[in-house]
N, C-alpha and C. Protein backbone atom coordinates (compact mmCIF):
# COMPACT_ATOMS: atom_id res chain seq x y z
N UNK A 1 0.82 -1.18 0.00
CA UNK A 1 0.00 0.00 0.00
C UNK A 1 0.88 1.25 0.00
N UNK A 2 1.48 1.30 1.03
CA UNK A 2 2.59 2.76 1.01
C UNK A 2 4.01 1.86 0.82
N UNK A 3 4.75 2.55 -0.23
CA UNK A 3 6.05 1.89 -0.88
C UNK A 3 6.62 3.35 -0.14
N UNK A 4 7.86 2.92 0.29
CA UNK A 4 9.00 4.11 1.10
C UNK A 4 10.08 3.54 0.29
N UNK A 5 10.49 4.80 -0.65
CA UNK A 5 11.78 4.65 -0.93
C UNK A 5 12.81 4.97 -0.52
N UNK A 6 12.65 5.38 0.67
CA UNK A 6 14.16 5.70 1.40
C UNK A 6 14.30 4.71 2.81
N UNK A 7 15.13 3.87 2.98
CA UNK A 7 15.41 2.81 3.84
C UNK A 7 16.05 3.76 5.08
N UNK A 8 16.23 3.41 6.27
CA UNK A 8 17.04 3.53 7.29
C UNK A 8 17.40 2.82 7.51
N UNK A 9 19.20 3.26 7.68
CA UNK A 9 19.91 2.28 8.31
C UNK A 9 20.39 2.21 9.27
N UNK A 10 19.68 1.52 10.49
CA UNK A 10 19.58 1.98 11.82
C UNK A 10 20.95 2.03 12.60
N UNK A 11 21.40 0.69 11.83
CA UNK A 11 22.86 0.34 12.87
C UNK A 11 23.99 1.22 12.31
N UNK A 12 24.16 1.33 10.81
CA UNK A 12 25.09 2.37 10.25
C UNK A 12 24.59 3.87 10.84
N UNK A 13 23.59 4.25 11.23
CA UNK A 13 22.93 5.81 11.95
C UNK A 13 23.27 5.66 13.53
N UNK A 14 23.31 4.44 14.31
CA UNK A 14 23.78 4.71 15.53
C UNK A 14 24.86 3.86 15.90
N UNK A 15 25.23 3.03 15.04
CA UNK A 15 25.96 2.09 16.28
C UNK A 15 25.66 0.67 17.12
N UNK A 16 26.54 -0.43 16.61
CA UNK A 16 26.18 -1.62 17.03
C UNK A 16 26.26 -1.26 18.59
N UNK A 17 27.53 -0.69 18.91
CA UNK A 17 27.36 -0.27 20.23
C UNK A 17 26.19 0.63 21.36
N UNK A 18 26.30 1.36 20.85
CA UNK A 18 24.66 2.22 21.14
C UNK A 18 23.42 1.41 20.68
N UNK A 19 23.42 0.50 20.04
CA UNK A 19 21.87 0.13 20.01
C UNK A 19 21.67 -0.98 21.30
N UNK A 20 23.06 -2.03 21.33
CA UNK A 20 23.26 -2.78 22.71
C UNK A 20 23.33 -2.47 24.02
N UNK A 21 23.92 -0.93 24.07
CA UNK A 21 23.24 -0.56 25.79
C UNK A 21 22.13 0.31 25.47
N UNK A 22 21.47 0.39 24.13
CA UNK A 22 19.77 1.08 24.48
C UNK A 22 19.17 -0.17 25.00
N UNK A 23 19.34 -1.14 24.07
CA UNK A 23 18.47 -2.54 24.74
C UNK A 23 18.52 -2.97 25.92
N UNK A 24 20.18 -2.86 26.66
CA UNK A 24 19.96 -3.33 27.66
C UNK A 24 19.75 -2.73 29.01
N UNK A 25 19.77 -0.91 28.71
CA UNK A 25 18.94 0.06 29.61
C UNK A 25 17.00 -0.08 29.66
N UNK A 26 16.69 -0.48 28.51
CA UNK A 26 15.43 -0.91 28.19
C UNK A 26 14.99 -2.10 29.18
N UNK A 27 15.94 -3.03 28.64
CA UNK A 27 15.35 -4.38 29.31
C UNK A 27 15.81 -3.76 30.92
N UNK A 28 16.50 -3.29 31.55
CA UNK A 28 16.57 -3.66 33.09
C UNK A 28 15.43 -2.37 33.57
N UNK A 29 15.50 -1.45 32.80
CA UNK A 29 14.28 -0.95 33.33
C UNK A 29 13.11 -1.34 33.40
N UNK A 30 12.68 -2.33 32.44
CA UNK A 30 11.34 -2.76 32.11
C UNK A 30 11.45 -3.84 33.14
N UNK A 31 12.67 -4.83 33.60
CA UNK A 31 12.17 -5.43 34.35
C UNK A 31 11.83 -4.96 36.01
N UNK A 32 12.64 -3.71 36.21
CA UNK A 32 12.58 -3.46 37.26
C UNK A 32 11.19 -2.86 37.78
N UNK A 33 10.68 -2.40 36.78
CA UNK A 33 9.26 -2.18 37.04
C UNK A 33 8.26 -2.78 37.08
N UNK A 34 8.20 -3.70 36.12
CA UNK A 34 7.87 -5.43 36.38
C UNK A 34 7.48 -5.81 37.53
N UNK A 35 8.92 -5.80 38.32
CA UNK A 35 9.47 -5.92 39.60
C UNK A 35 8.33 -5.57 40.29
N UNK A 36 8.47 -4.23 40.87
CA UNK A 36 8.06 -3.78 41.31
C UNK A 36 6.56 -3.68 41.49
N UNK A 37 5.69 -3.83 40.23
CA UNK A 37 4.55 -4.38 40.21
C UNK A 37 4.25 -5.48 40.46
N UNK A 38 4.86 -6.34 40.27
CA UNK A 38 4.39 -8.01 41.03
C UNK A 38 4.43 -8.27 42.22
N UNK A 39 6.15 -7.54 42.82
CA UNK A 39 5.37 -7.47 43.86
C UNK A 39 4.69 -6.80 44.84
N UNK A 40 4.46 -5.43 44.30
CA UNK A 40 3.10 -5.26 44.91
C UNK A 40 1.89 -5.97 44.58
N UNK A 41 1.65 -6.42 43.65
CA UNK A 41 0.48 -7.04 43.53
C UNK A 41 0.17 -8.89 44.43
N UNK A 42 1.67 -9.21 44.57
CA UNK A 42 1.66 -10.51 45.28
C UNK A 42 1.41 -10.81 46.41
N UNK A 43 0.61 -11.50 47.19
CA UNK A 43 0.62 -11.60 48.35
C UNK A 43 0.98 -12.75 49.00
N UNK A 44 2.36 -13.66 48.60
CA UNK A 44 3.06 -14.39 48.56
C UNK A 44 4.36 -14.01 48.58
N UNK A 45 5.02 -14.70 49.71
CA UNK A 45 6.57 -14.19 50.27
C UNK A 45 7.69 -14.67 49.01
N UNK A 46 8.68 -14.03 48.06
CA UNK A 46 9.48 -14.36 47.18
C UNK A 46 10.55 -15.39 47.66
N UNK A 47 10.52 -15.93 46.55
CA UNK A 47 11.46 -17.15 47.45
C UNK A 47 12.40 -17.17 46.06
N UNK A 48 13.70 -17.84 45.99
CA UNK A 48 14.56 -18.32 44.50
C UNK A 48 14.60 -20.11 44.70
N UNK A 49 13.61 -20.66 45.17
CA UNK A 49 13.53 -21.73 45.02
C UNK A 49 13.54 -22.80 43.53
N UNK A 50 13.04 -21.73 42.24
CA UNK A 50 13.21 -22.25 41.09
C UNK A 50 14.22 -21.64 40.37
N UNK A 51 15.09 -20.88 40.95
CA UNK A 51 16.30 -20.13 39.66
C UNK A 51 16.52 -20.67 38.97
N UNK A 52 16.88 -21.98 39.00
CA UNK A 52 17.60 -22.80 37.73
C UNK A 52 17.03 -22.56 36.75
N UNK A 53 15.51 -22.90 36.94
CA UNK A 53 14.43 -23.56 35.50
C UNK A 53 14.23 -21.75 35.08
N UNK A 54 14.39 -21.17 36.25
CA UNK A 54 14.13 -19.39 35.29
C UNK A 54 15.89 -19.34 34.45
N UNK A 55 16.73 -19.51 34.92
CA UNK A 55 18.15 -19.39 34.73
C UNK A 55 18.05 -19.93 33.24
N UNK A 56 17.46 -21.19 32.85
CA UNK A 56 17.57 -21.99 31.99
C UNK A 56 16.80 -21.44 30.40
N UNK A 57 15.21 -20.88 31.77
CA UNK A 57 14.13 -20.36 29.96
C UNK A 57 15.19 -18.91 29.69
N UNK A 58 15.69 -17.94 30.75
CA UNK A 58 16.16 -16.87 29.99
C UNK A 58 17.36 -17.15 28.57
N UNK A 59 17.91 -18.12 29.29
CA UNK A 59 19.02 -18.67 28.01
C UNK A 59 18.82 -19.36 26.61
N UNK A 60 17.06 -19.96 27.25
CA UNK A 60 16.76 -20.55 25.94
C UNK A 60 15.91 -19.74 24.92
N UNK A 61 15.88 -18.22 25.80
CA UNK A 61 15.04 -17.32 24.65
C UNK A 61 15.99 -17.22 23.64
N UNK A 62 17.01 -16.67 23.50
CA UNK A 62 17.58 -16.51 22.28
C UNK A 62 17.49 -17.60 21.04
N UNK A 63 17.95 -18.49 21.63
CA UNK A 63 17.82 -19.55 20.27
C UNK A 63 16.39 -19.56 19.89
N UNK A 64 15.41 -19.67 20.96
CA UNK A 64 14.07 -19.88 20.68
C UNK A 64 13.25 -18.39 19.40
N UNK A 65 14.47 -17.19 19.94
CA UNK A 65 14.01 -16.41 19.46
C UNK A 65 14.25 -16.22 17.99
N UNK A 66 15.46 -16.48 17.95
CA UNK A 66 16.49 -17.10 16.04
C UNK A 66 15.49 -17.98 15.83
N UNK A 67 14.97 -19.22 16.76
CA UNK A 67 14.50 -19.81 15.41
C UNK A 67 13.26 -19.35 14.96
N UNK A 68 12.77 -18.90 15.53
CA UNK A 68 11.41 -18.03 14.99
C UNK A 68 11.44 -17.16 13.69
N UNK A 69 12.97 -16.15 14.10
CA UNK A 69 13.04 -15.75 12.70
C UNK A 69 13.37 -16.49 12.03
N UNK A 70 13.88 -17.48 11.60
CA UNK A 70 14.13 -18.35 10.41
C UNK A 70 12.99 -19.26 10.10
N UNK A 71 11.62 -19.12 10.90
CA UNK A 71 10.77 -20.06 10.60
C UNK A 71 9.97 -19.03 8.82
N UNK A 72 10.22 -17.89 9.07
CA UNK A 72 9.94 -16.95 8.15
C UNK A 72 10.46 -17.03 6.81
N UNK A 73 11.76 -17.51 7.14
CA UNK A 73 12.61 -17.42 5.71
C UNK A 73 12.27 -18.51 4.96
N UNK A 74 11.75 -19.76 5.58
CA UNK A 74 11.59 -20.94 4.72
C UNK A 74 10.45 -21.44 3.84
């Protein structure tokens, strides 16, 4: 419907470096607020009784997340 002929090129305009601590000022803020809302909203004492299995899904987002994009390409 709308064709844009002028591309941006985000990483040549800022920086592999600058786009990796925008993301990762992003992500710790977002979780910290997160945070902060759950637990106010919880009325259950926090415990790290499952770190591992959280330790484990955060590591397996990435791949999980690659393969998603490549489910696109095929």
């Amino acid at each position: 419907m709308f064709l844009c002929k002028r591309q941006i090129d985000i990483n040549a305009r800022f920086g592999l470096p600058r786009i990796a601590f925008m993301s990762a000022v992003a992500t710790i803020i977002m979780f910290l607020v997160s945070y902060e809302v759950m637990y106010f909203l919880s009325n259950t004492p926090l415990s790290d009784r499952h770190f591992l299995i959280f330790l484990l899904l955060v590591l397996m987002t990435y791949p999980l997340h690659k393969s998603i994009h490549l489910l696109f390409f095929l």
